[in-house]
N, C-alpha and C. Protein backbone atom coordinates (compact mmCIF):
# COMPACT_ATOMS: atom_id res chain seq x y z
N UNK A 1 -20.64 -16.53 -12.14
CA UNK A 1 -20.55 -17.13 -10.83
C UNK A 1 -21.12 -16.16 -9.82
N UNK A 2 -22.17 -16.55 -9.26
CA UNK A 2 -22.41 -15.72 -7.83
C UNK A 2 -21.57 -15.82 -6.72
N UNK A 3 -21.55 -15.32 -5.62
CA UNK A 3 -21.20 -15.19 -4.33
C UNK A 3 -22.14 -15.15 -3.56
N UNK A 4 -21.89 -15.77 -1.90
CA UNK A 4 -22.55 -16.34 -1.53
C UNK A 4 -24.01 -15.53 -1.22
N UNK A 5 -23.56 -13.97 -1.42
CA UNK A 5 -24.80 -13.24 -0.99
C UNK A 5 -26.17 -13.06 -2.42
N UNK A 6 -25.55 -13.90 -3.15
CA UNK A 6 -26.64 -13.91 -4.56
C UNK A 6 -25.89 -13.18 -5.41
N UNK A 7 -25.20 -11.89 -5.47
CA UNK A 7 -24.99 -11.31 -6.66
C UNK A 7 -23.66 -11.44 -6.73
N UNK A 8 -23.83 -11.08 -8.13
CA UNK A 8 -22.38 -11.11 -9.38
C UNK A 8 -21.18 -10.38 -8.91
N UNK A 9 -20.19 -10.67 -8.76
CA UNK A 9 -19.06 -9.75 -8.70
C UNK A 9 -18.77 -8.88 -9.02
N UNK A 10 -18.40 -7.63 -8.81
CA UNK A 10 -17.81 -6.89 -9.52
C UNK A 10 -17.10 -6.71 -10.67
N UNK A 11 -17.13 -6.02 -11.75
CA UNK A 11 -16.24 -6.40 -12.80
C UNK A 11 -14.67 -6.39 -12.22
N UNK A 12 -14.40 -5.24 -11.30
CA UNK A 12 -12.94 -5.23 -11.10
C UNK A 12 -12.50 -6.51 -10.40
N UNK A 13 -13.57 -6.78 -9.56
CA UNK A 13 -13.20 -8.26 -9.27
C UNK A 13 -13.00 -9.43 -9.59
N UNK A 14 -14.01 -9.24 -10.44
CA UNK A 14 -13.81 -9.87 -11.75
C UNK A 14 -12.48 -10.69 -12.19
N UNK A 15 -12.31 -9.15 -12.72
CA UNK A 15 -11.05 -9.28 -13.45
C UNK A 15 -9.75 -9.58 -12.90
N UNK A 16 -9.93 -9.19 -11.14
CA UNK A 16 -8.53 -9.48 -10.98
C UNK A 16 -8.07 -10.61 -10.19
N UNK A 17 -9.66 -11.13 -9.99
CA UNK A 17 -9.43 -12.84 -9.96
C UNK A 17 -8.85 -13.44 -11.26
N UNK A 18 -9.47 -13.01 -12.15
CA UNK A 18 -8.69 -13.84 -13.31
C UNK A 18 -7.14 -13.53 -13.79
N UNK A 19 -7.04 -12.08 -13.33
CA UNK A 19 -5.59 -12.33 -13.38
C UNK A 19 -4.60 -12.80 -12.44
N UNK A 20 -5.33 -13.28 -11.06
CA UNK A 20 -4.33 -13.83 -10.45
C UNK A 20 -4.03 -15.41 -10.80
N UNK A 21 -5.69 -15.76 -11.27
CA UNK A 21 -5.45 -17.09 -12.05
C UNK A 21 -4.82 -17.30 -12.98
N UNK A 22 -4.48 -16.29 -13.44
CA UNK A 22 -3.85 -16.66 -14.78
C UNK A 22 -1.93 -16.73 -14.72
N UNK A 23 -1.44 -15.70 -13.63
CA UNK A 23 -0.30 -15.76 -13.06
C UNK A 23 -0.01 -17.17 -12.54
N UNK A 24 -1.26 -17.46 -11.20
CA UNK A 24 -1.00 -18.44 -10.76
C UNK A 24 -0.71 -19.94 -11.49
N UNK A 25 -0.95 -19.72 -12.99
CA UNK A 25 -1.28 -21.20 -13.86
C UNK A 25 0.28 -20.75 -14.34
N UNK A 26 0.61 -19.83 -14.71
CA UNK A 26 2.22 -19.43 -15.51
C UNK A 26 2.72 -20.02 -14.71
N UNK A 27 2.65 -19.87 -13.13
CA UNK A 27 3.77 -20.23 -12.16
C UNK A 27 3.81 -21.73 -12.05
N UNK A 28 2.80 -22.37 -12.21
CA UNK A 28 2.78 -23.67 -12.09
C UNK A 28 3.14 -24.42 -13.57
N UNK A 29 3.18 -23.62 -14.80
CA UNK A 29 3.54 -24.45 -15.90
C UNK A 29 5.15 -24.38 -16.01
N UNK A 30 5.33 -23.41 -15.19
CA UNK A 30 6.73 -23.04 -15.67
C UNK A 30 7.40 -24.31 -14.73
N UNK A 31 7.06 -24.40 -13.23
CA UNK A 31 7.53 -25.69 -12.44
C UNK A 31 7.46 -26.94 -13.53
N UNK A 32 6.12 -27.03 -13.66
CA UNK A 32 5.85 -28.41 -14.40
C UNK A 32 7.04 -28.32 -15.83
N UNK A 33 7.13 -27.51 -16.67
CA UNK A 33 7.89 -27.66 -17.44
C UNK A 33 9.32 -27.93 -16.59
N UNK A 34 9.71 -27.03 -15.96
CA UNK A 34 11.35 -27.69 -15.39
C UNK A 34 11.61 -28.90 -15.09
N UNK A 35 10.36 -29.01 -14.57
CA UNK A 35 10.35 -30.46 -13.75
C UNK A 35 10.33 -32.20 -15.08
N UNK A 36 9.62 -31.72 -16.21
CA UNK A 36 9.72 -32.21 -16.98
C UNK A 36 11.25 -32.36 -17.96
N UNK A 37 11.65 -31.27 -18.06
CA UNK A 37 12.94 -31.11 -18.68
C UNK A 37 14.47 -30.98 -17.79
N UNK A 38 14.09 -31.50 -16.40
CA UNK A 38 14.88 -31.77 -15.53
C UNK A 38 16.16 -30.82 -15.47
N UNK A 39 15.56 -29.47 -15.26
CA UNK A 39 16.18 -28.18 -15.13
C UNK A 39 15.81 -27.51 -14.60
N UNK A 40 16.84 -26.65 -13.70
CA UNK A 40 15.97 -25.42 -12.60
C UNK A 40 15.15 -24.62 -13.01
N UNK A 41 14.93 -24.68 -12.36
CA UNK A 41 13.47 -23.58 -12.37
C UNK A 41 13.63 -22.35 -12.53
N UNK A 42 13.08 -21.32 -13.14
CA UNK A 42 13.34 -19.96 -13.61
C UNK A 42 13.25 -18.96 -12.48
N UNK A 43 14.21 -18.94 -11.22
CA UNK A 43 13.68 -18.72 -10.23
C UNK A 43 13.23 -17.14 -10.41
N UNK A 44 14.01 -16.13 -11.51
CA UNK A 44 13.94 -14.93 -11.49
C UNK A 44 12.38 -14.75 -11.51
N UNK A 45 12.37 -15.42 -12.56
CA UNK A 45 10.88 -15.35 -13.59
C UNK A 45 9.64 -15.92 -12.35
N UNK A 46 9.99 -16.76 -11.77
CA UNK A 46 8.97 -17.10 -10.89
C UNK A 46 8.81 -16.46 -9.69
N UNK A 47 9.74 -15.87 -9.16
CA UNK A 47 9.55 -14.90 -8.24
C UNK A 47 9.00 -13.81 -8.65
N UNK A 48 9.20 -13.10 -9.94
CA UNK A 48 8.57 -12.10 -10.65
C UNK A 48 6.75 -12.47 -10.46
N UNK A 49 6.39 -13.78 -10.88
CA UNK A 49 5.37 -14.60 -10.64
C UNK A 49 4.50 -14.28 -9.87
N UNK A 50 5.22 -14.51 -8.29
CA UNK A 50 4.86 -14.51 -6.85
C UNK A 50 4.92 -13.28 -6.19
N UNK A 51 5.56 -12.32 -6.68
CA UNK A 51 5.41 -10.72 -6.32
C UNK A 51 4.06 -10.51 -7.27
N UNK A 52 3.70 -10.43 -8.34
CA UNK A 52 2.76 -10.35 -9.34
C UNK A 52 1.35 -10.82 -8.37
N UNK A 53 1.52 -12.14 -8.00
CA UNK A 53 0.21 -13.03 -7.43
C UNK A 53 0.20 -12.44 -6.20
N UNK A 54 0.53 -11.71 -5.91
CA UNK A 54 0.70 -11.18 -3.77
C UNK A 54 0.45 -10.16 -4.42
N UNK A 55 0.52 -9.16 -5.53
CA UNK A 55 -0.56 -7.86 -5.25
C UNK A 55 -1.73 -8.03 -6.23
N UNK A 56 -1.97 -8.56 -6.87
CA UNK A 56 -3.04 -9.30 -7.44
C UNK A 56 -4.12 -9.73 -6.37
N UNK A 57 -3.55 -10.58 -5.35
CA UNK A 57 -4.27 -10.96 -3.94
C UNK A 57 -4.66 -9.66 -3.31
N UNK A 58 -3.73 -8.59 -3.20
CA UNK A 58 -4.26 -7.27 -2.34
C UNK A 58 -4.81 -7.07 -3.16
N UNK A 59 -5.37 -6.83 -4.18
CA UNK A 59 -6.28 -6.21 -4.80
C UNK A 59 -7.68 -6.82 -4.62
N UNK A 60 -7.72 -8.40 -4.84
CA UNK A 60 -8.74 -9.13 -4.94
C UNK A 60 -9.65 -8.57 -3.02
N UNK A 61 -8.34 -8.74 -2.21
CA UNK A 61 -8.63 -8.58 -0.68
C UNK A 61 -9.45 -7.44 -0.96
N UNK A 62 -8.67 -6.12 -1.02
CA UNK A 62 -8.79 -4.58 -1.05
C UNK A 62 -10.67 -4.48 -1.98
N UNK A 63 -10.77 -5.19 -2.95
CA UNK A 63 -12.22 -5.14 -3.02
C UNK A 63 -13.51 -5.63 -2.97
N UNK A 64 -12.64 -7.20 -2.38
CA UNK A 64 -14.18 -8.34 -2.28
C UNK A 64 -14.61 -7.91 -0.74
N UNK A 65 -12.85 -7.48 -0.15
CA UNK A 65 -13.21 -7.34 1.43
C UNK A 65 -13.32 -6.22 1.96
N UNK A 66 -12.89 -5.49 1.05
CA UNK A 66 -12.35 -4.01 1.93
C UNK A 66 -10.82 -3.15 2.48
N UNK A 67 -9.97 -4.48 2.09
CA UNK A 67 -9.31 -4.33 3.14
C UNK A 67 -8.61 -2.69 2.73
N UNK A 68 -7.81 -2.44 3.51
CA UNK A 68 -7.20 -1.34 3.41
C UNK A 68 -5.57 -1.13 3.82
N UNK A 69 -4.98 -0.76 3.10
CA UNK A 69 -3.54 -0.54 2.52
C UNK A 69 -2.93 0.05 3.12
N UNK A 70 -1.83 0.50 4.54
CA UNK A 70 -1.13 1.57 4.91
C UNK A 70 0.32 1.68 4.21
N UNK A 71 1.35 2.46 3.99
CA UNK A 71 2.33 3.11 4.02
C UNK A 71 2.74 3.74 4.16
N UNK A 72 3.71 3.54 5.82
CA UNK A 72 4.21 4.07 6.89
C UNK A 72 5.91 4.75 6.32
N UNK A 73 5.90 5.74 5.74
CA UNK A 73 7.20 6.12 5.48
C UNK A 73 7.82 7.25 6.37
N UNK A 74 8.48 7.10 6.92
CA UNK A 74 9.41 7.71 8.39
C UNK A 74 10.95 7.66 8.36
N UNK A 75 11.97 8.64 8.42
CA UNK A 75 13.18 8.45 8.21
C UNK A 75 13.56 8.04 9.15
N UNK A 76 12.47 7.75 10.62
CA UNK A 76 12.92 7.31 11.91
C UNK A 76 12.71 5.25 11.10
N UNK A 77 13.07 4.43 10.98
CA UNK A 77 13.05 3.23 10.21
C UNK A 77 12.47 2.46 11.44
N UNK A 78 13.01 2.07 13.26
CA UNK A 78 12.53 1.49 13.76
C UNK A 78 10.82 2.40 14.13
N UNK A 79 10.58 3.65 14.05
CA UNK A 79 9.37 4.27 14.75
C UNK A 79 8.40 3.88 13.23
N UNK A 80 8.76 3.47 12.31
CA UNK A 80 7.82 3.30 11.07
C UNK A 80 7.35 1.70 11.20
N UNK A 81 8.30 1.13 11.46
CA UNK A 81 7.73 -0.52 11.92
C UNK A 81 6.75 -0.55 12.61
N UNK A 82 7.20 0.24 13.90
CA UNK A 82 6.54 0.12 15.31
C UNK A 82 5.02 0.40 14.75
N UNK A 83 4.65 1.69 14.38
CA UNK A 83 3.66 2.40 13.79
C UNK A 83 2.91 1.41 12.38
N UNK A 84 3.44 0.35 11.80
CA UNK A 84 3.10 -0.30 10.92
C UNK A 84 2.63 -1.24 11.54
N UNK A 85 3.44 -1.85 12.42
CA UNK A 85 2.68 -3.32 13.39
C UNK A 85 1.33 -2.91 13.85
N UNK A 86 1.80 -1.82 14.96
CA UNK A 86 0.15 -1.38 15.27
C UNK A 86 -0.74 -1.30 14.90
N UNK A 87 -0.88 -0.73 13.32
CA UNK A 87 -2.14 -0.39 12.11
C UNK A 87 -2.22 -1.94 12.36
N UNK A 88 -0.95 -2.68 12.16
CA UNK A 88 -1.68 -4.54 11.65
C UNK A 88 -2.56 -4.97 12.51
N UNK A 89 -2.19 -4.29 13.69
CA UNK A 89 -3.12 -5.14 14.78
C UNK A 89 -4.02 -4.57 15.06
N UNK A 90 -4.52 -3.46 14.31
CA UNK A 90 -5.73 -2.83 14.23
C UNK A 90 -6.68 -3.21 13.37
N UNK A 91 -5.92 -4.15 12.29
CA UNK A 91 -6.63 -4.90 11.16
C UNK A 91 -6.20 -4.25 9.96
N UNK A 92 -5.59 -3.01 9.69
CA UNK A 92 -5.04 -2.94 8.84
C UNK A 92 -3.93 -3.58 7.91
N UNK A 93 -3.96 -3.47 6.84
CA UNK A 93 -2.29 -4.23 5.76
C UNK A 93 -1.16 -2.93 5.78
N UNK A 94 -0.46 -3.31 6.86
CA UNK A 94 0.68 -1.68 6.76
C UNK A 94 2.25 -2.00 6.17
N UNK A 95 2.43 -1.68 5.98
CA UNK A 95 4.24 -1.68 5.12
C UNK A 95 5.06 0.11 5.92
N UNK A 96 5.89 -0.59 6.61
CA UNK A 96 6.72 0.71 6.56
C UNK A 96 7.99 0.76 5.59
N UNK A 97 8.64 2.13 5.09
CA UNK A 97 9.52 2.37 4.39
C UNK A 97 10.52 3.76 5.08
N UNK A 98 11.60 3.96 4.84
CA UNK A 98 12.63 5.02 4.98
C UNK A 98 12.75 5.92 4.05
N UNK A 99 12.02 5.64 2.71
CA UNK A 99 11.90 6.24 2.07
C UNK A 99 10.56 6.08 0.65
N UNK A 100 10.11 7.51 0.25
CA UNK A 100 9.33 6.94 -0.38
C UNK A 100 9.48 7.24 -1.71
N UNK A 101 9.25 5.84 -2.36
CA UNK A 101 9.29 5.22 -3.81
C UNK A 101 8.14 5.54 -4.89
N UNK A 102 6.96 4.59 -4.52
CA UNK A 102 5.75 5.13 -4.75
C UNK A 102 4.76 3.97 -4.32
N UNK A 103 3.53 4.38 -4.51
CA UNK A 103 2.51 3.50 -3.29
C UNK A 103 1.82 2.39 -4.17
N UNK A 104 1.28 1.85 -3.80
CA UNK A 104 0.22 1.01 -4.42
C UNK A 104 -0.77 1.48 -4.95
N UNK A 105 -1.56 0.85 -5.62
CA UNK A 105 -3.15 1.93 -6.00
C UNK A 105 -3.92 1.38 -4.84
N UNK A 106 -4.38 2.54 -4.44
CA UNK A 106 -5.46 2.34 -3.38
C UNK A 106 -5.01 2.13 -1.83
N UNK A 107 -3.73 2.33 -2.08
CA UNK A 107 -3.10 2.61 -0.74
C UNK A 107 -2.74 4.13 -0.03
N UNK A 108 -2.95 3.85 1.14
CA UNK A 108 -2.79 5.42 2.15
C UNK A 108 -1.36 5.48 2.44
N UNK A 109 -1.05 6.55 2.39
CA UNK A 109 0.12 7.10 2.62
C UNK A 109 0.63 7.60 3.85
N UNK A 110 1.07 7.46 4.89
CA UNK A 110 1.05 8.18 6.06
C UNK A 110 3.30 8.47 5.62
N UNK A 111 3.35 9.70 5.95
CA UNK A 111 4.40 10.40 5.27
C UNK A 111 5.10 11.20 6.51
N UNK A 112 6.38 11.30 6.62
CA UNK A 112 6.72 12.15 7.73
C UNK A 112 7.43 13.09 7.05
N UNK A 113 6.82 14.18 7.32
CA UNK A 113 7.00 15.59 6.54
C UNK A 113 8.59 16.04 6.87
N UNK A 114 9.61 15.50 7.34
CA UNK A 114 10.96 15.68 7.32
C UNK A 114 11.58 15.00 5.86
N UNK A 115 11.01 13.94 5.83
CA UNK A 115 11.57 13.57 4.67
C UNK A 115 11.48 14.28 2.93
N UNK A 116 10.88 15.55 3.15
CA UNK A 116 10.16 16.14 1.99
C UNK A 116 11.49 16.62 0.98
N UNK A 117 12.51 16.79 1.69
CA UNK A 117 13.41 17.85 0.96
C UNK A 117 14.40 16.64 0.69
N UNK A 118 14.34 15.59 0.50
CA UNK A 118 14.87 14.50 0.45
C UNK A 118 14.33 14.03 -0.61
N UNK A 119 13.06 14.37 -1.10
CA UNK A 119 12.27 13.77 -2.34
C UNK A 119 12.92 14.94 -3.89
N UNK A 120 12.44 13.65 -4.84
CA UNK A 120 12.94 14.35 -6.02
C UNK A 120 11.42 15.17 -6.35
N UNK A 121 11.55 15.67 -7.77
CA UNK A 121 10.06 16.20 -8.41
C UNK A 121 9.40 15.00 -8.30
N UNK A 122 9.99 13.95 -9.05
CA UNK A 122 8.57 13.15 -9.97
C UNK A 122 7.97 12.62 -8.45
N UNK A 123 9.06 12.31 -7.15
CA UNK A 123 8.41 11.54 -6.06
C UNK A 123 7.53 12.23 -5.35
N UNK A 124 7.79 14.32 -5.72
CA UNK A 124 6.83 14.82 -5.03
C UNK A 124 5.33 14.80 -5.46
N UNK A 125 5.34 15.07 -6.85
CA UNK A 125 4.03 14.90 -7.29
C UNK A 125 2.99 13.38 -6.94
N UNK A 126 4.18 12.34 -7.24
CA UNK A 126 3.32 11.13 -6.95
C UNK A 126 3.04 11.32 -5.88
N UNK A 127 3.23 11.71 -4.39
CA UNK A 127 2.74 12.02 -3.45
C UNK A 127 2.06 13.07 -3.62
N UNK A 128 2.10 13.67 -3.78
CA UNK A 128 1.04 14.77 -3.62
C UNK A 128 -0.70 14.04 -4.70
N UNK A 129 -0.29 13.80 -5.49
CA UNK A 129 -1.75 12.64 -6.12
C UNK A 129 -2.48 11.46 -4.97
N UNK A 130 -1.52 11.25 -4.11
CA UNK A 130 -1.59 9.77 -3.79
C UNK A 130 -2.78 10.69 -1.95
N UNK A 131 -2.46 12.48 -1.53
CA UNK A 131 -3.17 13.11 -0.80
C UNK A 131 -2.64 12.05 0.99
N UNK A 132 -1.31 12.52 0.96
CA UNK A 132 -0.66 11.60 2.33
C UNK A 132 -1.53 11.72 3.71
N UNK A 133 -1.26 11.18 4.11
CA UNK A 133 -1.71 11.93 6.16
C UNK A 133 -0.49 12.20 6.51
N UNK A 134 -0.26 13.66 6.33
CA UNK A 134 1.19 14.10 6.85
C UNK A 134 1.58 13.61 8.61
N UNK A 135 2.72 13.53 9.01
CA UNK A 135 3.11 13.67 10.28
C UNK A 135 4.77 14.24 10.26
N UNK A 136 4.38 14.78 11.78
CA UNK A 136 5.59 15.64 11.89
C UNK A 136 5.24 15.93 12.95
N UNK A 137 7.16 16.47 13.45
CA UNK A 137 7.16 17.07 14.83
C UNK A 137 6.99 18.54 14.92
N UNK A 138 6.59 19.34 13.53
CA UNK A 138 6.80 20.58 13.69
C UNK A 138 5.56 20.93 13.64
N UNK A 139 5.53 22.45 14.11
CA UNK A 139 4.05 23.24 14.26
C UNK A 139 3.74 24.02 13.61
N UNK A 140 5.29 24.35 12.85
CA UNK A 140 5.03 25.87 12.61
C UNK A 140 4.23 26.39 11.40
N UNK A 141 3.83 27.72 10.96
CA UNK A 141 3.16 27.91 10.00
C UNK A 141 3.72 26.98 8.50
N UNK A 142 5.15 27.64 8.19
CA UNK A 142 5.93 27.10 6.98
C UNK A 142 5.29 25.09 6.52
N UNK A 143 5.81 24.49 7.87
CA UNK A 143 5.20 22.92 7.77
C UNK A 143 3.96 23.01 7.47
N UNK A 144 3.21 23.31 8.06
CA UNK A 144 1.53 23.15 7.69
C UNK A 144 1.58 23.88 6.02
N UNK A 145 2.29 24.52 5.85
CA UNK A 145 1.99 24.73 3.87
C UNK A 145 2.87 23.77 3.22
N UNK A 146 3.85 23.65 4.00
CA UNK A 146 4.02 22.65 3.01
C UNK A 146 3.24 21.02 2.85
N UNK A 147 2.98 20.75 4.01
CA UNK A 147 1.98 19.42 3.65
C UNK A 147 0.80 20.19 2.92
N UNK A 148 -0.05 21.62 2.97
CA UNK A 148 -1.11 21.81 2.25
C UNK A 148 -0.50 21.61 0.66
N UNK A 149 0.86 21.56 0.60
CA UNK A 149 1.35 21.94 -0.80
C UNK A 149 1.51 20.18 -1.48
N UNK A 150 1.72 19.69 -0.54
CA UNK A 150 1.82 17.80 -0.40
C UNK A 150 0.37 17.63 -0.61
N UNK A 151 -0.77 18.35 -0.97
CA UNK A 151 -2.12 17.64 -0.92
C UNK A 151 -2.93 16.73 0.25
N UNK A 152 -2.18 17.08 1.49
CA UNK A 152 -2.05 16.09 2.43
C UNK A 152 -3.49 16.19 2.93
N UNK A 153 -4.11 15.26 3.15
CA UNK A 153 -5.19 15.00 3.83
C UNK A 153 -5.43 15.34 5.20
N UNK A 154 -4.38 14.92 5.94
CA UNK A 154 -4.44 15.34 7.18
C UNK A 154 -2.86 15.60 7.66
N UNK A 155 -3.12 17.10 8.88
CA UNK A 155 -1.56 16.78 9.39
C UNK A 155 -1.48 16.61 11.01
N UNK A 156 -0.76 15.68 11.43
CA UNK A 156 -0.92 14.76 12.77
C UNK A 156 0.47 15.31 13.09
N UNK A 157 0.22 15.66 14.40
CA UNK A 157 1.81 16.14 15.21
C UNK A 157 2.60 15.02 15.91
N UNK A 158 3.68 14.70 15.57
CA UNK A 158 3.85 13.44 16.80
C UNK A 158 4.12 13.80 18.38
N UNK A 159 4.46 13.31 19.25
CA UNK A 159 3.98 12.12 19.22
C UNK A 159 2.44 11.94 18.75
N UNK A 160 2.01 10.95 17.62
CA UNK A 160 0.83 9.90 17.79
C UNK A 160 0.24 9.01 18.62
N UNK A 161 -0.69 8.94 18.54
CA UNK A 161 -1.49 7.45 18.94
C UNK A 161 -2.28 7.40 17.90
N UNK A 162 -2.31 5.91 18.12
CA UNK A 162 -2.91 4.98 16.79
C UNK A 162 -4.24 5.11 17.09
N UNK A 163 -4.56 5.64 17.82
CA UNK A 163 -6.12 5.38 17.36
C UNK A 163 -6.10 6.71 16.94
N UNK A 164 -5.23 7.68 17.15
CA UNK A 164 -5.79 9.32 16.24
C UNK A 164 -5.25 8.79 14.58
N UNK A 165 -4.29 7.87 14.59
CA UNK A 165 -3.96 7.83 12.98
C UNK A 165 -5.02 7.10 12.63
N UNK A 166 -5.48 5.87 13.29
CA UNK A 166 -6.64 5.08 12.19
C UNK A 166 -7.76 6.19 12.27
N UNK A 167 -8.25 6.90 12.96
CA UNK A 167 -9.05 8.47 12.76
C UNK A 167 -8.75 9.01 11.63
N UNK A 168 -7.41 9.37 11.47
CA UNK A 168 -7.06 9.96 9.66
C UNK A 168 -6.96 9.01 8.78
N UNK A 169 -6.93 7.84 8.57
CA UNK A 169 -6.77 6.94 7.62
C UNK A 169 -8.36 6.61 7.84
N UNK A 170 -9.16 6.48 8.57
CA UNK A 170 -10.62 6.44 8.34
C UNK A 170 -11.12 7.37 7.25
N UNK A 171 -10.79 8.74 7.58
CA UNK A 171 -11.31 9.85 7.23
C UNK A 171 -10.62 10.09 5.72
N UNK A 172 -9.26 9.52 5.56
CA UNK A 172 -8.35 9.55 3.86
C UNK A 172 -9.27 8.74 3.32
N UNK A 173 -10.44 7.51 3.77
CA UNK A 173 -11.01 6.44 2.85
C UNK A 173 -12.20 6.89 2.46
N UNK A 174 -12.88 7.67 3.82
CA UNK A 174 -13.83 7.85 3.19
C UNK A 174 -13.79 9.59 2.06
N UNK A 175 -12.90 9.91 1.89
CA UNK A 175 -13.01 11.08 0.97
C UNK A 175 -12.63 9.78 -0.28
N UNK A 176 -12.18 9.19 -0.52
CA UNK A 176 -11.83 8.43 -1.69
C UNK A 176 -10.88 8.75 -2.26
């Protein structure tokens, strides 16, 4: 199948169109079967489904379009929203968290370097792979090694403005 500009898709694209098609057909046989055998619906299993098909979709987005991935993790919970809406309305896909779990593939990390001593090993390393845009209120020498020790891409003092963070989340995409 081409696209509309003449050429072939990508293989990754490819592929992860077909796996959202292929989720998306589970989710609909599984209805059609309930519906046939006049029994609820597997709601666990189908919500499993619909989380599955919604990052399947970011992925398909993230490479037919570009889009790009934030995660806003801040122990401040309302200043990580605030800071997540904004990226949205910058055109970014942002998610804030209170704590961090682990990221998506191909998602940016924006990390508030208070929360560090709060992380276990395995959560530090996955951050430190994942190369955060540190932020923090501190200056001092000690902070700046420890985000160099976080792999951090960049370190931003708060207060922020969003246009200096989409500046570091520009600059986290294009290093790759």
């Amino acid at each position: 199948m081409d696209s509309a500009t003449g050429s072939s898709p990508s293989p990754e694209l490819a592929a992860a169109l077909h796996r959202l098609r292929s989720t998306l057909a589970r989710l609909k046989a599984e209805l059609e079967l309930a519906r046939e055998d006049r029994v609820a619906p597997p709601v666990g299993r189908l919500k499993g489904d619909i989380d599955e098909a919604l990052e399947l979709l970011r992925a398909v987005e993230r490479l037919a379009l570009g889009l790009v991935t934030v995660l806003v993790v801040d122990d401040d919970v309302r200043l990580a929203e605030l800071t997540a809406r904004g990226l949205r309305r910058m055109g970014y896909e942002s998610d804030s968290a209170a704590t961090f779990q682990e990221s998506r593939p191909g998602e940016v990390v924006v990390f508030d370097l208070g929360l560090y001593s709060r992380l276990g090993e395995s959560a530090r390393s996955a951050l430190r792979s994942e190369r955060p845009i540190v932020v923090t209120g501190a200056t001092d020498v000690a902070s700046r090694a420890l985000a160099k020790s976080l792999n951090a891409s960049d370190y931003l003092v708060k207060p922020i403005e969003l246009e200096e963070l989409a500046a570091a989340i520009s600059r986290r995409i294009a290093e790759g």
